[in-house]
Protein backbone atom coordinates (compact mmCIF):
# COMPACT_ATOMS: atom_id res chain seq x y z
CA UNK A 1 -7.00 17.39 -20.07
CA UNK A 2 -10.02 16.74 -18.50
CA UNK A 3 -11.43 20.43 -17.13
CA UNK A 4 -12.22 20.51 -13.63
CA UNK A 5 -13.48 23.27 -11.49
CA UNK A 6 -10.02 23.05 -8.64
CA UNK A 7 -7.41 21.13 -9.46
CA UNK A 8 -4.34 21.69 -6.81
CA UNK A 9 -1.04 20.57 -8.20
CA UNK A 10 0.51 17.04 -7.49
CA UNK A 11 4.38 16.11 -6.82
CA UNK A 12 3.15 12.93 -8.60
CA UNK A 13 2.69 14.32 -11.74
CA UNK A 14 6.18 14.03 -13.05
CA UNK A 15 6.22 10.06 -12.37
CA UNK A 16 2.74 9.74 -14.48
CA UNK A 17 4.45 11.65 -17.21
CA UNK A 18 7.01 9.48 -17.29
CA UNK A 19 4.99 6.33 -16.42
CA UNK A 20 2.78 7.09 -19.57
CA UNK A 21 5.59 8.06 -21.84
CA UNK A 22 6.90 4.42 -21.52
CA UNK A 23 3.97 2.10 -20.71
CA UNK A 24 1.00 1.80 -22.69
CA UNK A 25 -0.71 2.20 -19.93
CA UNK A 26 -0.34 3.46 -16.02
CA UNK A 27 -2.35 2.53 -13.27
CA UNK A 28 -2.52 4.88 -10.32
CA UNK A 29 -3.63 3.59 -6.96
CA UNK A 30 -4.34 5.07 -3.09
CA UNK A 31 -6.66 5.84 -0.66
CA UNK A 32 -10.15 6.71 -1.38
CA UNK A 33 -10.14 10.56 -1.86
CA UNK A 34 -6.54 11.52 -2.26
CA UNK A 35 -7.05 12.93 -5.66
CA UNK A 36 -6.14 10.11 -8.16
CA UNK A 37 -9.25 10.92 -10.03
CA UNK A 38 -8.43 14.40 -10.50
CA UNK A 39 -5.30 13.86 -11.17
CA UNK A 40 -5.91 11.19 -13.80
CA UNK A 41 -8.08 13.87 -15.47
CA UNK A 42 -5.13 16.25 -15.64
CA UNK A 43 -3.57 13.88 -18.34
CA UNK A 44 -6.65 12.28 -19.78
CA UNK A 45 -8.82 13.16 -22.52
CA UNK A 46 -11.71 11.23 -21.85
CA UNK A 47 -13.27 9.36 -19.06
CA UNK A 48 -14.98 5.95 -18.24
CA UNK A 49 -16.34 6.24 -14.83
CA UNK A 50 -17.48 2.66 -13.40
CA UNK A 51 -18.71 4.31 -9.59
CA UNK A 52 -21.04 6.31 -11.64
CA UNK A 53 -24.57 5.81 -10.27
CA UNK A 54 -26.56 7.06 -13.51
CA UNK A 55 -28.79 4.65 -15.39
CA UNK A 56 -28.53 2.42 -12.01
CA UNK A 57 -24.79 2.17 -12.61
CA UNK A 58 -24.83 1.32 -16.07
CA UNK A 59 -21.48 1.67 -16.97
CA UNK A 60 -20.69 -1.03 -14.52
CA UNK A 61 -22.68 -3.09 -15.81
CA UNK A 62 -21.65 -2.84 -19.14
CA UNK A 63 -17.64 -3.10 -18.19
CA UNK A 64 -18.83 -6.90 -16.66
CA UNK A 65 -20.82 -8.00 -19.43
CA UNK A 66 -18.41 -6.40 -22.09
CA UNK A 67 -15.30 -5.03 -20.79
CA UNK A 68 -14.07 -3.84 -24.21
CA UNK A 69 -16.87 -1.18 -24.50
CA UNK A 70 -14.79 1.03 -21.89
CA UNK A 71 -12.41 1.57 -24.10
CA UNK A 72 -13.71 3.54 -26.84
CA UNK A 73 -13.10 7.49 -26.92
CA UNK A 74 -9.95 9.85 -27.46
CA UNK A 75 -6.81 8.86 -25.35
CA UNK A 76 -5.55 9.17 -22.89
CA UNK A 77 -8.82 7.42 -21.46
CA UNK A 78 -9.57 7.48 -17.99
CA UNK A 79 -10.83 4.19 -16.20
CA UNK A 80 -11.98 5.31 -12.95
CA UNK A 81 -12.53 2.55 -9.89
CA UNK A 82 -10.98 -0.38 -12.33
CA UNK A 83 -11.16 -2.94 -10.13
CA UNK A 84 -14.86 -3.01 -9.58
CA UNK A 85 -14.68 -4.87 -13.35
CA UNK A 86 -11.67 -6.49 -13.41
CA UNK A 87 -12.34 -7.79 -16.66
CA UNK A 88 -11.22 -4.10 -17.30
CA UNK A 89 -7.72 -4.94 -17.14
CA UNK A 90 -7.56 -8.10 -19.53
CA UNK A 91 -9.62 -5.77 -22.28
CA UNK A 92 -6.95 -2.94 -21.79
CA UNK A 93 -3.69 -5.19 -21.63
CA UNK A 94 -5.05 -6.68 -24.48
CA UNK A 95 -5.71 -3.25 -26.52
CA UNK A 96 -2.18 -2.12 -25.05
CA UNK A 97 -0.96 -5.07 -26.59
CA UNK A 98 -2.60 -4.90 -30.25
CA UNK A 99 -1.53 -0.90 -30.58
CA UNK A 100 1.70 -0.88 -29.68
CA UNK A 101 1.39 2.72 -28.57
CA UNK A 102 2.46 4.39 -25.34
CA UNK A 103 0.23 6.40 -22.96
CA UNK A 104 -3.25 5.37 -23.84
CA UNK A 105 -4.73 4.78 -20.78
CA UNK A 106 -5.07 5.58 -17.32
CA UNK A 107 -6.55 3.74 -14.39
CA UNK A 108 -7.45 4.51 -11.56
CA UNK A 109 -8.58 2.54 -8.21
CA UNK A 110 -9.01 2.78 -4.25
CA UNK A 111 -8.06 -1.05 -3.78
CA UNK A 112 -6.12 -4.10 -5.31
CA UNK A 113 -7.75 -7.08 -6.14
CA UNK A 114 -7.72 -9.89 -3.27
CA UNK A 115 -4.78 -12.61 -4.63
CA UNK A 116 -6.51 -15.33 -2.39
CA UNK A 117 -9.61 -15.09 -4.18
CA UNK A 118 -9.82 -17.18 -7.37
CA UNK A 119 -12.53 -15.12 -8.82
CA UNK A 120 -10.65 -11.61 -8.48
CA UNK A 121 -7.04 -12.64 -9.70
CA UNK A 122 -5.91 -10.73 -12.80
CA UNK A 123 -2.85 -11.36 -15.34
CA UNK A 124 0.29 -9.62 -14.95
CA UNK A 125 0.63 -6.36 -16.95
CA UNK A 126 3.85 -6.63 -17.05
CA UNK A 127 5.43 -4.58 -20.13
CA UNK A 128 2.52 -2.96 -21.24
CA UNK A 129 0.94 -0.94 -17.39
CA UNK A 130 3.20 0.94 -15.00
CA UNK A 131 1.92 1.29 -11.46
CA UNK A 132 2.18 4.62 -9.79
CA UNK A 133 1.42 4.98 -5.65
CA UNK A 134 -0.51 8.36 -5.23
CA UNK A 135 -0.59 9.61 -1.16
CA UNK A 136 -2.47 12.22 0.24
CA UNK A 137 -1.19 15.21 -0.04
CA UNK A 138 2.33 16.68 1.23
CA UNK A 139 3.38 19.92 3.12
CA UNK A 140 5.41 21.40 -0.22
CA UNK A 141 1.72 20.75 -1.84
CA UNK A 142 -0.34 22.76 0.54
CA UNK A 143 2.19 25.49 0.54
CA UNK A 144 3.53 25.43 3.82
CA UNK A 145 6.93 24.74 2.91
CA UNK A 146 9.66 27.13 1.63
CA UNK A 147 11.04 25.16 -0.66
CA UNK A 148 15.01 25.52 0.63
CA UNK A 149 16.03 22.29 0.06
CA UNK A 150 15.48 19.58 -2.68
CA UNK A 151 15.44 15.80 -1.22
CA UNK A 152 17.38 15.43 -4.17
CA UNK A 153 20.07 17.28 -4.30
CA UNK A 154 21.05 16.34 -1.25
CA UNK A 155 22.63 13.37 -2.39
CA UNK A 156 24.60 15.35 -4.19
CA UNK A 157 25.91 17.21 -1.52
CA UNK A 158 24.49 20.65 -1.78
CA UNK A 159 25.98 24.16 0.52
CA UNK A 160 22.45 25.32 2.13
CA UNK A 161 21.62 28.89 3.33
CA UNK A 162 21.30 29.32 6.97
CA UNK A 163 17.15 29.89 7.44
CA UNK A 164 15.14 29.77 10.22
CA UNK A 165 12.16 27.55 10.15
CA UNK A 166 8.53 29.20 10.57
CA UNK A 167 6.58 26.55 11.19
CA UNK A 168 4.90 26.41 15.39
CA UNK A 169 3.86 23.95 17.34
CA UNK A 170 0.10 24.47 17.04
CA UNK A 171 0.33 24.73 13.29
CA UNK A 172 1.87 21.44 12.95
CA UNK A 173 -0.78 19.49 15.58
CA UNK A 174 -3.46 21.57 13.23
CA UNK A 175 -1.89 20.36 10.12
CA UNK A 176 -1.74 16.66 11.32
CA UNK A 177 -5.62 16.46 12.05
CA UNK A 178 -6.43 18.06 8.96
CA UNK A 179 -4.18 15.33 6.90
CA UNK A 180 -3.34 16.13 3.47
CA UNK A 181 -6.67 15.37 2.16
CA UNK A 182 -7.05 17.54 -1.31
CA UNK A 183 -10.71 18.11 -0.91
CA UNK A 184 -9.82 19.83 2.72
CA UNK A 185 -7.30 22.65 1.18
CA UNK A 186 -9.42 23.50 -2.06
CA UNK A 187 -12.45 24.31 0.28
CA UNK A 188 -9.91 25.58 3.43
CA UNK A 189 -12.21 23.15 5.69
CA UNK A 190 -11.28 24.42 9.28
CA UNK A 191 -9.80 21.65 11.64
CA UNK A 192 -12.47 20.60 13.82
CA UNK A 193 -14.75 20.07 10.71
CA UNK A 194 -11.79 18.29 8.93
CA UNK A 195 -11.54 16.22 12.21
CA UNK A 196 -15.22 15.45 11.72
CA UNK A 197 -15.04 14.48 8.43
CA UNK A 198 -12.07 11.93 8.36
CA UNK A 199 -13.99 10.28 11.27
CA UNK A 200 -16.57 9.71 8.85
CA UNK A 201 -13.86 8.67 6.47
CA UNK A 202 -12.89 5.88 8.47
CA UNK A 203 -16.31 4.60 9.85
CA UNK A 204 -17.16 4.63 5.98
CA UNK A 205 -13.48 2.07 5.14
CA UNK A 206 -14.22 0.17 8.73
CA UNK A 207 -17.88 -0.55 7.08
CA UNK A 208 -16.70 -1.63 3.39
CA UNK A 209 -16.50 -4.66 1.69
CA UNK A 210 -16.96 -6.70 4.79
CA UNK A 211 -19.09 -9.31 3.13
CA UNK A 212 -17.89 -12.34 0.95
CA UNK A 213 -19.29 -12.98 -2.29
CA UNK A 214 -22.01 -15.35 -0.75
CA UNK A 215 -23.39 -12.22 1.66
CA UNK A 216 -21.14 -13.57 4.75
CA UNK A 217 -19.87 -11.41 7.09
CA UNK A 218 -15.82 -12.33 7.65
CA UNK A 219 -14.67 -9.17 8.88
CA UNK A 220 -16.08 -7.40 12.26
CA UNK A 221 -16.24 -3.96 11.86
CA UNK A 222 -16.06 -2.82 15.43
CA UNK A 223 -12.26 -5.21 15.59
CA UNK A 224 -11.45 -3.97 12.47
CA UNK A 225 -12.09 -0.44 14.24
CA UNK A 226 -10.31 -1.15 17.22
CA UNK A 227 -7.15 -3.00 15.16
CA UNK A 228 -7.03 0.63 13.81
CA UNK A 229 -6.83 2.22 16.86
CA UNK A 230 -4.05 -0.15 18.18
CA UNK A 231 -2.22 0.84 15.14
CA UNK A 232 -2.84 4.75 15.86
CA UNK A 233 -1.49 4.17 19.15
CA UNK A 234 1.83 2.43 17.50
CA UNK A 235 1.86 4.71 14.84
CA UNK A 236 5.44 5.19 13.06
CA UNK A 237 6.85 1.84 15.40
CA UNK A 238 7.87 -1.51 14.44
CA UNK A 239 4.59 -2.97 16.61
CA UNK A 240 4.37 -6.32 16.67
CA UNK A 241 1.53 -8.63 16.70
CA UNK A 242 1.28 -9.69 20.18
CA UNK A 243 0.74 -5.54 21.06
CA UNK A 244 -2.03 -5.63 18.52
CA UNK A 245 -3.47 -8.44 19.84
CA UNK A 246 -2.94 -7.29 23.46
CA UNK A 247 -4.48 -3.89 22.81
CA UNK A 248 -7.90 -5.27 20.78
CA UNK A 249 -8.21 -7.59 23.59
CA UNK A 250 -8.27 -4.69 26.43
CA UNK A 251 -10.82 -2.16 24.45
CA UNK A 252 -13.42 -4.90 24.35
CA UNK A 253 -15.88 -5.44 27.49
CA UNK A 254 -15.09 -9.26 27.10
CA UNK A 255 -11.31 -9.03 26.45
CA UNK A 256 -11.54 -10.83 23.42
CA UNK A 257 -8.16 -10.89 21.62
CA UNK A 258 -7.96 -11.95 18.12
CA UNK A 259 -6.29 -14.57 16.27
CA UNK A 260 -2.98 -13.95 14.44
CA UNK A 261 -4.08 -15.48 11.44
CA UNK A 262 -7.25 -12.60 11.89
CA UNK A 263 -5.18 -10.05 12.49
CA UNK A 264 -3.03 -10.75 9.60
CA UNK A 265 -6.34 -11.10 7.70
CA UNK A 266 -7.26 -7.85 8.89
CA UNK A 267 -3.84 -5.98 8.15
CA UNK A 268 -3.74 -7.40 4.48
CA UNK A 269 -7.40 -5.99 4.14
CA UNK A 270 -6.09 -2.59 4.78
CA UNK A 271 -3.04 -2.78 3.30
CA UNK A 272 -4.88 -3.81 -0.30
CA UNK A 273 -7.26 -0.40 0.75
CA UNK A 274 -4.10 2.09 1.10
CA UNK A 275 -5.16 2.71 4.65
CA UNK A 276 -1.56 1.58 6.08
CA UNK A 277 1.50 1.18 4.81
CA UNK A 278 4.44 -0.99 5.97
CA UNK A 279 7.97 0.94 5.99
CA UNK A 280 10.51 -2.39 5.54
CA UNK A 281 13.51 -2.96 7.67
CA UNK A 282 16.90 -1.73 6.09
CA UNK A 283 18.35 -4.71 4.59
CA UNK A 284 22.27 -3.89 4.13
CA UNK A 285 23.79 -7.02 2.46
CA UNK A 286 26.48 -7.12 5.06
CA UNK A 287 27.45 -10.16 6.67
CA UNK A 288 28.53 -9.11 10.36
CA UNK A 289 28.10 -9.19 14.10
CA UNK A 290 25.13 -6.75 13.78
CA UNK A 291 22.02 -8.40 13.96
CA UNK A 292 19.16 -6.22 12.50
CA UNK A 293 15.57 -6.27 13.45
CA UNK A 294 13.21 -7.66 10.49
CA UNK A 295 9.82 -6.06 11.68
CA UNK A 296 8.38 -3.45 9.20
CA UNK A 297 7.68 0.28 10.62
CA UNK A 298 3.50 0.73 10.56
CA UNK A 299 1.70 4.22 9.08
CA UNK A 300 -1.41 5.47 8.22
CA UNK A 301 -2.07 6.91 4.66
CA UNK A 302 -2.64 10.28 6.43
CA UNK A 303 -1.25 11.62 10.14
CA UNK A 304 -5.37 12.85 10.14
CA UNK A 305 -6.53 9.14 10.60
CA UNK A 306 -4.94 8.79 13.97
CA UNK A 307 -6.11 11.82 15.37
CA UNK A 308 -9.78 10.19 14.05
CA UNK A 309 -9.05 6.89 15.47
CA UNK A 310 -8.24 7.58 18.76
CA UNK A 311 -10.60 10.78 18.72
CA UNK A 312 -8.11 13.38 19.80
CA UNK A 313 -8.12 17.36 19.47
CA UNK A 314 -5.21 19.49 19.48
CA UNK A 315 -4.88 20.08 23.55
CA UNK A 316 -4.61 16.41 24.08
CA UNK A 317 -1.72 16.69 21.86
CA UNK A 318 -0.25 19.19 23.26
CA UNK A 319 -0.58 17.46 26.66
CA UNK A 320 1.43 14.64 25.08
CA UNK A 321 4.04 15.64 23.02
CA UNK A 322 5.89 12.35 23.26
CA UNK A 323 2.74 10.59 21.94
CA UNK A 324 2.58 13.33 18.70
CA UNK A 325 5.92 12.84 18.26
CA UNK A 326 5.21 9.59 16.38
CA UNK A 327 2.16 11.24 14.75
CA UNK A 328 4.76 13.87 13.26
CA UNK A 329 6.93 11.31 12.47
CA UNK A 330 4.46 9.36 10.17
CA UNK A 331 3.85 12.37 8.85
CA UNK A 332 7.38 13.20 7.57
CA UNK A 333 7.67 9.91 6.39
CA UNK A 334 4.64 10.10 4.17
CA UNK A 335 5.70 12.91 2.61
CA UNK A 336 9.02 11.60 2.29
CA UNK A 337 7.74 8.48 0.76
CA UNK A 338 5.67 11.22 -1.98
CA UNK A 339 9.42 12.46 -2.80
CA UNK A 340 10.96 9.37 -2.80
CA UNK A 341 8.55 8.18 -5.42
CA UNK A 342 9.47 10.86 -7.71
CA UNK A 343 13.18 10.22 -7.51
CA UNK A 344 13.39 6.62 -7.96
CA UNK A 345 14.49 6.45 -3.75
CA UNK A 346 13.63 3.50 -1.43
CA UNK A 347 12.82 4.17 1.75
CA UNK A 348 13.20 1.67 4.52
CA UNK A 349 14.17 2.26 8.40
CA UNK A 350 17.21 0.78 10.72
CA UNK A 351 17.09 -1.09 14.34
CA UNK A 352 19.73 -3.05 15.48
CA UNK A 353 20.27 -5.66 18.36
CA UNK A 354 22.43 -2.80 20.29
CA UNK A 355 18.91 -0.42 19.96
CA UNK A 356 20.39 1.75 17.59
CA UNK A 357 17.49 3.50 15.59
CA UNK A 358 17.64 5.72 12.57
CA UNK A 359 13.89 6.83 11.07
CA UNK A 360 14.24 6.66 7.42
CA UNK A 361 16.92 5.08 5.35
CA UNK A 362 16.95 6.47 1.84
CA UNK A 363 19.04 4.16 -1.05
CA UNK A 364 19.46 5.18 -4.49
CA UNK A 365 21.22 3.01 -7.78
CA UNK A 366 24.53 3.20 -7.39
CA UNK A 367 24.95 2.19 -3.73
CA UNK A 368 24.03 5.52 -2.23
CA UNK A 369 22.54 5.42 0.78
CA UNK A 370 21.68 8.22 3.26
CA UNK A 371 20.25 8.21 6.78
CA UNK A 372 17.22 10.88 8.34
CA UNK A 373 16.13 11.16 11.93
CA UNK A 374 13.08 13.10 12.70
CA UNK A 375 12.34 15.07 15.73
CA UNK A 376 9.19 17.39 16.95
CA UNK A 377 11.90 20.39 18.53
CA UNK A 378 15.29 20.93 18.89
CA UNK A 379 15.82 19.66 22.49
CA UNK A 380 16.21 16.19 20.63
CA UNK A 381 18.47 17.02 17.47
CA UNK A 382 21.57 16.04 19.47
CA UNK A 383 20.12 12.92 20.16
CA UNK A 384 19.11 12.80 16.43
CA UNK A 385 22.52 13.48 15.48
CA UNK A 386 24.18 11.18 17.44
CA UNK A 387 22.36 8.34 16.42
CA UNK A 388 23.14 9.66 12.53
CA UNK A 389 26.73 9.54 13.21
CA UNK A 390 26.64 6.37 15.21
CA UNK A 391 25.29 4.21 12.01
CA UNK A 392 27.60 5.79 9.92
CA UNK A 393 30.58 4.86 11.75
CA UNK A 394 29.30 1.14 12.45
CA UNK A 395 28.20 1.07 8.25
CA UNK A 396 31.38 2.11 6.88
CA UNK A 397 33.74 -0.37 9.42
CA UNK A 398 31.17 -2.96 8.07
CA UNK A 399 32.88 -2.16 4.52
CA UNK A 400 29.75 -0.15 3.47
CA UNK A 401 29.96 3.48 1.76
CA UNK A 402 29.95 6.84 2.93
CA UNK A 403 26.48 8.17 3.02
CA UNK A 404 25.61 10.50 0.60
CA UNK A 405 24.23 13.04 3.47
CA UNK A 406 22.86 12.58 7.45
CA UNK A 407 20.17 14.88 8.23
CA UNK A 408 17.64 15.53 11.08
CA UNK A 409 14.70 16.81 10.26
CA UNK A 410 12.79 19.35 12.47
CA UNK A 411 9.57 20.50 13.15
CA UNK A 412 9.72 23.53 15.67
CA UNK A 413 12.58 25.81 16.28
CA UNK A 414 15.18 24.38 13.66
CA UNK A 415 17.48 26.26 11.72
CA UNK A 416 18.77 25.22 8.66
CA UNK A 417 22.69 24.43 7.95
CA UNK A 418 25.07 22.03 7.54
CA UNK A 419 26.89 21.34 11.27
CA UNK A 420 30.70 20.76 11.34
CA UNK A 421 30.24 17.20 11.68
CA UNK A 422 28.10 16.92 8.46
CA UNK A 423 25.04 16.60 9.49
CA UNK A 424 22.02 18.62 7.69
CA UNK A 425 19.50 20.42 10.01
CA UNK A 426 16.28 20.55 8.05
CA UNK A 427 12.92 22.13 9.33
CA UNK A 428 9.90 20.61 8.43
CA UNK A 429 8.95 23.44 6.44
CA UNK A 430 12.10 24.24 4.42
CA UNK A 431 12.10 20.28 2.70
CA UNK A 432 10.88 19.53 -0.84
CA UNK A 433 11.19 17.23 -3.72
């Protein structure tokens, strides 16, 4: 281990335990400053930074011109920011290859190489790296969470003890703008300056790498901006293209819309830089009458970056509780994607051509499936519920199996227990891995 001054425990760490105990070597990716680096150090013994600026970044320079020199020193090594040599990951599949041996090293990197671009493709690593998917940080890791109930065991059925949940309103609008950026909860950065700082955040990703390799400009920042704010306004819906487009086109003075080949230049861009992630439709290998809508579900690596993008404090919020309501909807399903990681779960979401819509479909091996809705208060568990219940029925006279559990997950005033009809009440703050 690396020694670092704070180091605040990750969920993640189990999966790069694993990851390293069976692959030579694991490669863990995410957004710019969500801690992969520190967490990398937690398992390595040495460390080959290439973002180092020392010696006008000389280790850079000597990963291009000899990519093999990296990997010299006690293992597990650390590669930090990979990708800015991608000769890198020939030297190390290579070394991986020669030794035979498990868990010696560890990469690290803010982006994925573009596949279009002949110059920056790289070999499979197939066999010898495992790829791990680090996120910013979830409620159970900042401590606001009891710790009641294990995402996991609930497939297994569990009895739960009736709790009330603690979390309020205004905590949870604070929580969102402050994201679950590490560097915020190791220095308890209040929430206007946190607000402040992931505005910087994304003015610094809108401004990156927007120049081919021949110094031309193919990316406009100020779309790229506003393509981000269109999404912030969507956030946690399946929005389609046309919206997008729609929406750049009104926030500019000459209503200039953008292409759909642009915008699905655009999207790829910050797909490949962790900024959004695409939840996929529920795909339920059942041939029937019910005809399920394809598009993918649309979130931000952090519930922060749409309170950035679209510049809002926490009275606007609470002006517009329907509009959070998708903010603290992303954010559940970020941190459910964090547990889901760890226990081997897909997560993927359900609309149908009747308008049925469940948030979060969890599948495991076996054919185990369950179903979550998420709600902001209590007013709309019912609702919640019903649509639970609804799938069910329509899954299992399609032939498909019980669900291991239903459950609605709440954010103010929820209690937790199992109802009569089955279906798990969860607050926000009583849900961990």
């Amino acid at each position: 281990m690396i020694k670092q001054d704070i180091y605040i425990k990750r969920i993640i760490e189990t999966k790069i335990q694993e990851k390293l105990r069976l692959s030579g070597a694991v490669v863990i990716e995410g957004p710019k400053w969500c801690g992969k680096t520190s967490c990398g150090k937690f398992f390595a013994n040495t460390l080959f930074d290439l973002s180092d600026p020392s010696g006008n970044f000389s280790n850079r320079k000597s990963a291009i011109l000899d990519p093999s020199s990296v990997l010299d020193g006690k293992k597990p090594r650390l590669i930090d920011e990979w990708q800015v040599a991608q000769g890198v990951w020939d030297a190390i599949k290579h070394a991986v290859d020669n030794s035979g041996k498990k868990g010696q090293y560890i990469l690290t990197g803010s982006s994925t190489p573009n596949e279009d671009d002949e110059n920056s493709r790289i070999h499979s690593g197939a066999g010898r790296m495992s790829k791990v998917r680090m996120r910013t940080m979830t409620l159970q890791e900042i401590s606001k969470t009891k710790n009641l109930v294990k995402l996991n065991d609930l497939f297994n059925n569990i009895d739960v003890k009736i709790t009330q949940g603690k979390l309020k309103l205004d905590q949870i609008i604070e929580l969102s703008i402050i994201g679950g950026w590490p560097e915020h909860w190791a220095n308890n950065t209040s929430c206007r300056d946190a607000y402040i700082r992931n505005k910087d955040y994304l003015d610094l990703i809108v401004g990156s790498n927007i120049k081919d390799k021949n110094g031309n400009a193919y990316r406009d920042p100020n779309k790229l901006k506003l393509l981000i704010k269109s999404i912030s306004r969507n956030v946690a819906t399946s929005v389609s293209l046309k919206t997008i487009n729609l929406d750049v086109g009104e926030e500019q003075e000459n209503k200039e819309s953008i292409s759909r080949p642009t915008i699905l230049t655009y999207i790829d861009f910050l797909k490949r830089l962790f900024i959004i992630e695409e939840i996929p439709a529920w795909s339920t290998h059942i041939r029937s009458t019910v005809r399920l809508r394809k598009a993918p579900k649309i979130i931000l690596a952090d519930p922060s970056l749409v309170s950035a993008s679209l510049e809002v404090l926490p009275e606007s919020w609470k002006a517009d509780l329907n509009a959070f309501g998708f903010v603290f909807e992303s954010m559940v399903l970020k941190d459910l994607l964090v547990y889901a990681e760890v226990i081997d779960v897909s997560i993927s979401h359900y609309r149908d051509n009747s308008d049925l819509e469940v948030d979060a479909i969890l599948t495991k091996e076996n054919n185990k499936w369950s179903a979550i809705e998420i709600k902001l208060g209590v007013d709309d568990v019912e609702e919640g519920a019903s649509n639970l219940l609804r799938l069910k029925n329509k899954m299992i006279k399609e032939g498909k199996n019980e669900p291991s559990f239903l459950a609605v997950i709440v954010g103010v005033g929820g209690i937790l227990q199992k109802r009569d009809d089955g279906v798990y009440i969860i607050p926000y703050d009583c849900l961990s891995v």
